[in-house]
N, C-alpha and C. Protein backbone atom coordinates (compact mmCIF):
# COMPACT_ATOMS: atom_id res chain seq x y z
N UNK A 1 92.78 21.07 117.46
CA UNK A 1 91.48 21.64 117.20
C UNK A 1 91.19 22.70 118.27
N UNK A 2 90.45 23.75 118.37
CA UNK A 2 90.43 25.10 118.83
C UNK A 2 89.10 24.88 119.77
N UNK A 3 89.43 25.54 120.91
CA UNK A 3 88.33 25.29 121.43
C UNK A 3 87.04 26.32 120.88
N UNK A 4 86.07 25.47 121.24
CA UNK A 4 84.78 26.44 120.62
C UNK A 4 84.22 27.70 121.40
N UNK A 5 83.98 28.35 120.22
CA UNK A 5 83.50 30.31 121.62
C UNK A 5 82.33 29.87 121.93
N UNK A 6 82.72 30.06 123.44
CA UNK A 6 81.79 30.69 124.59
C UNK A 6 80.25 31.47 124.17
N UNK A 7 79.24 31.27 124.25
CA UNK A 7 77.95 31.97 123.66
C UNK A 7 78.05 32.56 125.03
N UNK A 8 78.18 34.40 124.08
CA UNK A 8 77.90 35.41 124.88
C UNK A 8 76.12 36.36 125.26
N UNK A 9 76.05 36.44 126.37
CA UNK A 9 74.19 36.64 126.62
C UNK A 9 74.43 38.36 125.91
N UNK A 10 73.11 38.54 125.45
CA UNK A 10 72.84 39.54 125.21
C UNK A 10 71.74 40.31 125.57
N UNK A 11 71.33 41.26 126.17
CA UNK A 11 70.11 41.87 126.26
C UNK A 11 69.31 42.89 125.57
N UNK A 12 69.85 43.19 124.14
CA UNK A 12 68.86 43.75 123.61
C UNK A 12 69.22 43.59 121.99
N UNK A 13 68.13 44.22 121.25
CA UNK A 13 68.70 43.81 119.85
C UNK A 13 68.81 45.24 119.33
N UNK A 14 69.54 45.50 118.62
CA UNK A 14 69.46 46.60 117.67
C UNK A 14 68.70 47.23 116.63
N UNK A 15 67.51 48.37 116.45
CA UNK A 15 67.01 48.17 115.95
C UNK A 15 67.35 48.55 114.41
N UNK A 16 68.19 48.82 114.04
CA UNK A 16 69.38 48.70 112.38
C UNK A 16 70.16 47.70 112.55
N UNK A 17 70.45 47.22 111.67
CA UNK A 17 71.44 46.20 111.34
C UNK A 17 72.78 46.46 110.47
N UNK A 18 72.58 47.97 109.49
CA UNK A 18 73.30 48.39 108.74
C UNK A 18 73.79 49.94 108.80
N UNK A 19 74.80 50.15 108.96
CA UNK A 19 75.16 51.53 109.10
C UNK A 19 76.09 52.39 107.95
N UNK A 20 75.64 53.15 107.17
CA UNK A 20 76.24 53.99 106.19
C UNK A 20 76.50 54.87 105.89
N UNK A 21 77.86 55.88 105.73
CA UNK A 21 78.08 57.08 105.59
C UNK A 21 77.13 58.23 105.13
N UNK A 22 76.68 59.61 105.85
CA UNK A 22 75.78 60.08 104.74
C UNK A 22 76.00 60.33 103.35
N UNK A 23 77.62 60.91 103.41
CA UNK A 23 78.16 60.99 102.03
C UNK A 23 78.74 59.71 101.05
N UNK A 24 78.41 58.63 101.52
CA UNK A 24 78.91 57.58 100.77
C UNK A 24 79.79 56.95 101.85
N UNK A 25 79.96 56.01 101.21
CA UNK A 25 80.67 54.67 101.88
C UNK A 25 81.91 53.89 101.09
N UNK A 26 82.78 54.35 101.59
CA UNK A 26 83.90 53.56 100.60
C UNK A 26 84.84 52.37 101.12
N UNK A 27 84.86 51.48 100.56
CA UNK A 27 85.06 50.33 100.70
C UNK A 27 84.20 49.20 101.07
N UNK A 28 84.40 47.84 101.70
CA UNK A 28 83.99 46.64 102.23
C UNK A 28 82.94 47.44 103.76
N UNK A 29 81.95 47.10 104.09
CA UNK A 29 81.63 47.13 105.43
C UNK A 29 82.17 46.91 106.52
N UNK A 30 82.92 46.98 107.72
CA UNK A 30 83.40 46.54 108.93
C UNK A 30 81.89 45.71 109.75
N UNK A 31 82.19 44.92 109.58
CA UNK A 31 81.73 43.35 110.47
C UNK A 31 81.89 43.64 111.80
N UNK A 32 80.97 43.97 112.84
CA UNK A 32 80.51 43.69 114.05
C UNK A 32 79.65 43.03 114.61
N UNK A 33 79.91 42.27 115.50
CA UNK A 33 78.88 41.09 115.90
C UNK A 33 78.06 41.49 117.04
N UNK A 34 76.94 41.14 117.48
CA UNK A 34 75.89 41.39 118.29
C UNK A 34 76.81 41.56 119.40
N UNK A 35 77.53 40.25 119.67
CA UNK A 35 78.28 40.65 121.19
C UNK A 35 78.76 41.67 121.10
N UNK A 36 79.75 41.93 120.86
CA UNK A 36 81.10 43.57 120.64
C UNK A 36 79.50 44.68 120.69
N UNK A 37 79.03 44.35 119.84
CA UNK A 37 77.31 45.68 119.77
C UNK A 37 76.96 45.95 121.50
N UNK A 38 76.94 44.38 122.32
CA UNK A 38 76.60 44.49 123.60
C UNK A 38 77.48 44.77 124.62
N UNK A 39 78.29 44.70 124.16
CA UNK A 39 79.93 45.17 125.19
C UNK A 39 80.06 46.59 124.93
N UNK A 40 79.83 47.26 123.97
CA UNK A 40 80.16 48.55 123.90
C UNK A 40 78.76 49.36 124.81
N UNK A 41 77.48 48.78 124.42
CA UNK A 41 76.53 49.21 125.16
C UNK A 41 76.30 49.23 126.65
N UNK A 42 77.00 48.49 127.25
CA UNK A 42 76.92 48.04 128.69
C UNK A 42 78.13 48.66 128.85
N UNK A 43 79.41 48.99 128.07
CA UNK A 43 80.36 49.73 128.65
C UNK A 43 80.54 51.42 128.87
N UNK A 44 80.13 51.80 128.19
CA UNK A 44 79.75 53.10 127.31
C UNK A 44 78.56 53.97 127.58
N UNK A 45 77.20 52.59 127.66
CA UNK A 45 76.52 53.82 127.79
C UNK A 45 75.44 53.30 129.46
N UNK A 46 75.53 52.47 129.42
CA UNK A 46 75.27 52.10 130.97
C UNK A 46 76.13 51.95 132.24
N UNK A 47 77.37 52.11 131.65
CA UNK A 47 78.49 52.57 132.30
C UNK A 47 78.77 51.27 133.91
N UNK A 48 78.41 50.31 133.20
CA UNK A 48 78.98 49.25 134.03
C UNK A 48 80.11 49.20 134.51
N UNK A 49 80.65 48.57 135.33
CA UNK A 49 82.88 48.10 134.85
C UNK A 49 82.85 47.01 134.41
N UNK A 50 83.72 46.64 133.98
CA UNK A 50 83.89 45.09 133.11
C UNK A 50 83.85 44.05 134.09
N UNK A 51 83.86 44.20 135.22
CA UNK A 51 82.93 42.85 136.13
C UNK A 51 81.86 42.34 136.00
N UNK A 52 80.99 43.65 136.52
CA UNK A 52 79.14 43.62 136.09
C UNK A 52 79.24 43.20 134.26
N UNK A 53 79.78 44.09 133.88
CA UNK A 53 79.20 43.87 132.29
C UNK A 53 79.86 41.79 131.75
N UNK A 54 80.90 41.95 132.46
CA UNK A 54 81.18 40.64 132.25
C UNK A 54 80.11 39.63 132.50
N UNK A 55 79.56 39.95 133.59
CA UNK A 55 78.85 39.13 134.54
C UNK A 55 77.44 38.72 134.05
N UNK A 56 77.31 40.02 133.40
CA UNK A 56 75.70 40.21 132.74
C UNK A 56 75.84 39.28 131.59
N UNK A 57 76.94 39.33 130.63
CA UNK A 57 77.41 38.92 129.34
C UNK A 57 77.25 37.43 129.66
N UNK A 58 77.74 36.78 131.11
CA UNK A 58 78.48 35.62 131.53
C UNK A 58 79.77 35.18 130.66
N UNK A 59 80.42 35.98 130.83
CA UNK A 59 81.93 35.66 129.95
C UNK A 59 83.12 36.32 131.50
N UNK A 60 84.38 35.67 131.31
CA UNK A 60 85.26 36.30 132.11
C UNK A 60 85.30 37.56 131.77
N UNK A 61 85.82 38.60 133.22
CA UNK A 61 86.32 39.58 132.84
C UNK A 61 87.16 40.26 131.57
N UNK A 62 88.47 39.42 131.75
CA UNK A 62 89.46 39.06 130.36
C UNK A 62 88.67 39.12 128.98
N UNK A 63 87.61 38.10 128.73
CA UNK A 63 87.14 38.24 127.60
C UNK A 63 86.37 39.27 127.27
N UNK A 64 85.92 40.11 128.46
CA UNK A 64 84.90 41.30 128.10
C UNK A 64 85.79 42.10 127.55
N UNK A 65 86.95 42.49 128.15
CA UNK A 65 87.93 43.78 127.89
C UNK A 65 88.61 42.83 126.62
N UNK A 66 88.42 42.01 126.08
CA UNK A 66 88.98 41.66 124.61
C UNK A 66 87.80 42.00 123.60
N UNK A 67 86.22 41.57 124.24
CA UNK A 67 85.22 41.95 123.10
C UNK A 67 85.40 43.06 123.26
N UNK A 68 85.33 44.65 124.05
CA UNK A 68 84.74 46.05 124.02
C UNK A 68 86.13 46.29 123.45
N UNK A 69 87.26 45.97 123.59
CA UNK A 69 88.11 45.94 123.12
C UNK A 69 88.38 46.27 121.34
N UNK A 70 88.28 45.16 120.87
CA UNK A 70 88.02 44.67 119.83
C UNK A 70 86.41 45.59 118.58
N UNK A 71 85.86 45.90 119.54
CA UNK A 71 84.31 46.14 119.13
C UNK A 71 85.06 47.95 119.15
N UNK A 72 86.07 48.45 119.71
CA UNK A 72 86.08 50.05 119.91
C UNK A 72 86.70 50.02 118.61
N UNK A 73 88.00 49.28 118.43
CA UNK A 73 88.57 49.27 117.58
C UNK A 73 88.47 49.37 115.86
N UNK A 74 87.24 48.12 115.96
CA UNK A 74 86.53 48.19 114.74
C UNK A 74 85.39 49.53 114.55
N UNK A 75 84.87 50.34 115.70
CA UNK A 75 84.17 50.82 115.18
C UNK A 75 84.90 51.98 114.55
N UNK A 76 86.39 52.45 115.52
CA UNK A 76 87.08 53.81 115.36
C UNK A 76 87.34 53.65 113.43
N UNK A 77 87.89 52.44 113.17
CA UNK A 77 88.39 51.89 112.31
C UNK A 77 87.74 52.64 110.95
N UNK A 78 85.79 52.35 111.08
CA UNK A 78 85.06 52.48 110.16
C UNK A 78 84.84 53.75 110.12
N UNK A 79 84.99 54.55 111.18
CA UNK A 79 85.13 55.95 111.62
C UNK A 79 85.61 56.52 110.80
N UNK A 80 87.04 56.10 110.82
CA UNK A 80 88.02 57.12 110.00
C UNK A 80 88.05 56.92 108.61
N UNK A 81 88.00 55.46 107.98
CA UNK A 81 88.27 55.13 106.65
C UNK A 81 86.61 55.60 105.78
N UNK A 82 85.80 56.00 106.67
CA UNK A 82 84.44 56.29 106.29
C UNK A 82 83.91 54.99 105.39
N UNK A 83 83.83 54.07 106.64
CA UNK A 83 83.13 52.51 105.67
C UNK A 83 81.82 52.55 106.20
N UNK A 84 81.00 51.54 105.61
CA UNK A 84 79.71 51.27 106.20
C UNK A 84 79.90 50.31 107.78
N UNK A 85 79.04 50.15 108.59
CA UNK A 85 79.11 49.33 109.59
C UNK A 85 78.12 48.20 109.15
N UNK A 86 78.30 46.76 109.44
CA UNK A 86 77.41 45.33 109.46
C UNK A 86 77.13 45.09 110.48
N UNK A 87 76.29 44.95 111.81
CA UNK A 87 76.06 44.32 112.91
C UNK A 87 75.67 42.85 112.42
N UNK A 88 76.33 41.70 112.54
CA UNK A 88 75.50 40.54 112.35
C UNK A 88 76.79 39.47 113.27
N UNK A 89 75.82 38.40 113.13
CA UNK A 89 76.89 37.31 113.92
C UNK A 89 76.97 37.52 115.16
N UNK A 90 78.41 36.24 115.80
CA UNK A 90 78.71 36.37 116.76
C UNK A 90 78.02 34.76 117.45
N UNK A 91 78.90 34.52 118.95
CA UNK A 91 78.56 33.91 119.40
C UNK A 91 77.43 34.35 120.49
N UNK A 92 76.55 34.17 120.13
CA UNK A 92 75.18 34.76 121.20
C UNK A 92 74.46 34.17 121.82
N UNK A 93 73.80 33.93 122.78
CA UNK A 93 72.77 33.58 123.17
C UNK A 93 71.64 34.42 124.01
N UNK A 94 70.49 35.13 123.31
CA UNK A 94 69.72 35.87 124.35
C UNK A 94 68.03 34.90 124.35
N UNK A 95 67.42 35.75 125.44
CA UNK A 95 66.47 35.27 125.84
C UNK A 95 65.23 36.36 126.34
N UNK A 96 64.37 36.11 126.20
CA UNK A 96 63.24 37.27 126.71
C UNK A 96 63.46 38.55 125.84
N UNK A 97 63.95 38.43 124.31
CA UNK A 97 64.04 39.79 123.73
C UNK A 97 62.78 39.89 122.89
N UNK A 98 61.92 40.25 123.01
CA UNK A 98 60.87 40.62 121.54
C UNK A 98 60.97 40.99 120.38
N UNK A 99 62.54 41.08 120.00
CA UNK A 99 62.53 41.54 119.00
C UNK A 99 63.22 41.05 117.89
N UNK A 100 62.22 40.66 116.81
CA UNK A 100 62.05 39.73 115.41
C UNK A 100 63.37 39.86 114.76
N UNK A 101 64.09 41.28 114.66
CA UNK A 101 65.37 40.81 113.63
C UNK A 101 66.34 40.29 113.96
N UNK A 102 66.59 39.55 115.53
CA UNK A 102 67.77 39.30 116.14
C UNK A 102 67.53 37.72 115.51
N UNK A 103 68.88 36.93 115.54
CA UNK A 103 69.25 35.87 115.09
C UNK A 103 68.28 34.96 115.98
N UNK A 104 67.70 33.40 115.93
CA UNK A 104 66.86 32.59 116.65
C UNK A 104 68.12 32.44 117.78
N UNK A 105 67.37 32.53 118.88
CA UNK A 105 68.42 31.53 119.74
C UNK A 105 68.75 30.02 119.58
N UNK A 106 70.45 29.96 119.76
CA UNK A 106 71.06 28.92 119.89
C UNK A 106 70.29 27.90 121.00
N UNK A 107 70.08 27.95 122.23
CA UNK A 107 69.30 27.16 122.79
C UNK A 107 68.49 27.75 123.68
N UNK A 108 67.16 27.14 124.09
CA UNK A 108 66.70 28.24 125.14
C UNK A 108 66.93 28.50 126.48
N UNK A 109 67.58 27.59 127.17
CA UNK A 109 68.00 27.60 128.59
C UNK A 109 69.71 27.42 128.57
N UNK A 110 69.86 28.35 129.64
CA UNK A 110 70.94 28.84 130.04
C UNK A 110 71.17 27.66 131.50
N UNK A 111 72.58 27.13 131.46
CA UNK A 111 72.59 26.07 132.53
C UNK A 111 72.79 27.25 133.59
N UNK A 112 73.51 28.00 133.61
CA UNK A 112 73.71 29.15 135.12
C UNK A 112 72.14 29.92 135.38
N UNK A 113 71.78 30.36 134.99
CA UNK A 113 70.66 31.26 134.67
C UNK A 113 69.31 30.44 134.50
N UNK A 114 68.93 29.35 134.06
CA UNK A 114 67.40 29.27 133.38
C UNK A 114 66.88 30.21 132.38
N UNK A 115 65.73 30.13 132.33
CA UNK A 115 65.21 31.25 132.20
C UNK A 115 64.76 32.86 132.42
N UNK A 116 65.54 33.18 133.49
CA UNK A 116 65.39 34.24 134.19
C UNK A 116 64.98 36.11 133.03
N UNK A 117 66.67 35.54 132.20
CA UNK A 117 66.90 36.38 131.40
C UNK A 117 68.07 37.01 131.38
N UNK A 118 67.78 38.64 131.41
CA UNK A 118 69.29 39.00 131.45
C UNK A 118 68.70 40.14 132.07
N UNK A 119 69.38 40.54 133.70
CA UNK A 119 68.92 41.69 134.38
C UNK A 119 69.94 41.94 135.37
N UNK A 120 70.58 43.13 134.48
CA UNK A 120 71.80 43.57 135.56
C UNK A 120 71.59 43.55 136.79
């Protein structure tokens, strides 16, 4: 039996959930999950290194550079084949976000953290 994923923290929600070619969209959607959404954001455009962003996430290093990893891949992917993008899923856990379309949190306290939140 497999061990179970790690709930990755997140700090913000997205405010789309769905992303679509202007000229059309061909094929299935590419599936991205909130985490990979938050690994690319903390890598990319807040320009962390994968320590901090790990750190923020609370996931190993290793697993960060497998989500932003993984999350570049799929997006180049939808890029080229001109698919729609899905943000949904994922193993998550955030806290202190205000904002209604993100999934309920899995639980509300964080055993490392409390309540604090999430603040680089």
């Amino acid at each position: 039996m497999p061990r179970r994923v790690k709930e990755r923290h997140i700090g913000f929600c997205p405010g789309r959930r769905f992303f679509v070619p202007v000229d059309g969209a061909v094929g299935s959607p590419i599936v991205l999950g909130f985490d990979e959404l938050e690994a690319m954001r903390l890598a990319d455009i807040e320009n962390l290194s994968q320590e901090e962003a790990a750190a923020f996430m609370m996931v190993s290093r290793a697993t960060f550079g497998r989500i932003v990893s993984s999350a570049h891949k799929k997006l180049a992917s939808a890029l080229i084949q001109n698919r729609p993008i899905e943000v949904i899923g994922g193993s998550i856990q955030r806290e202190n976000l205000p904002c209604d379309s993100c999934p309920p949190p899995n639980r509300g306290r964080c055993r490392r953290r409390g309540r604090r939140g999430f603040e680089p």
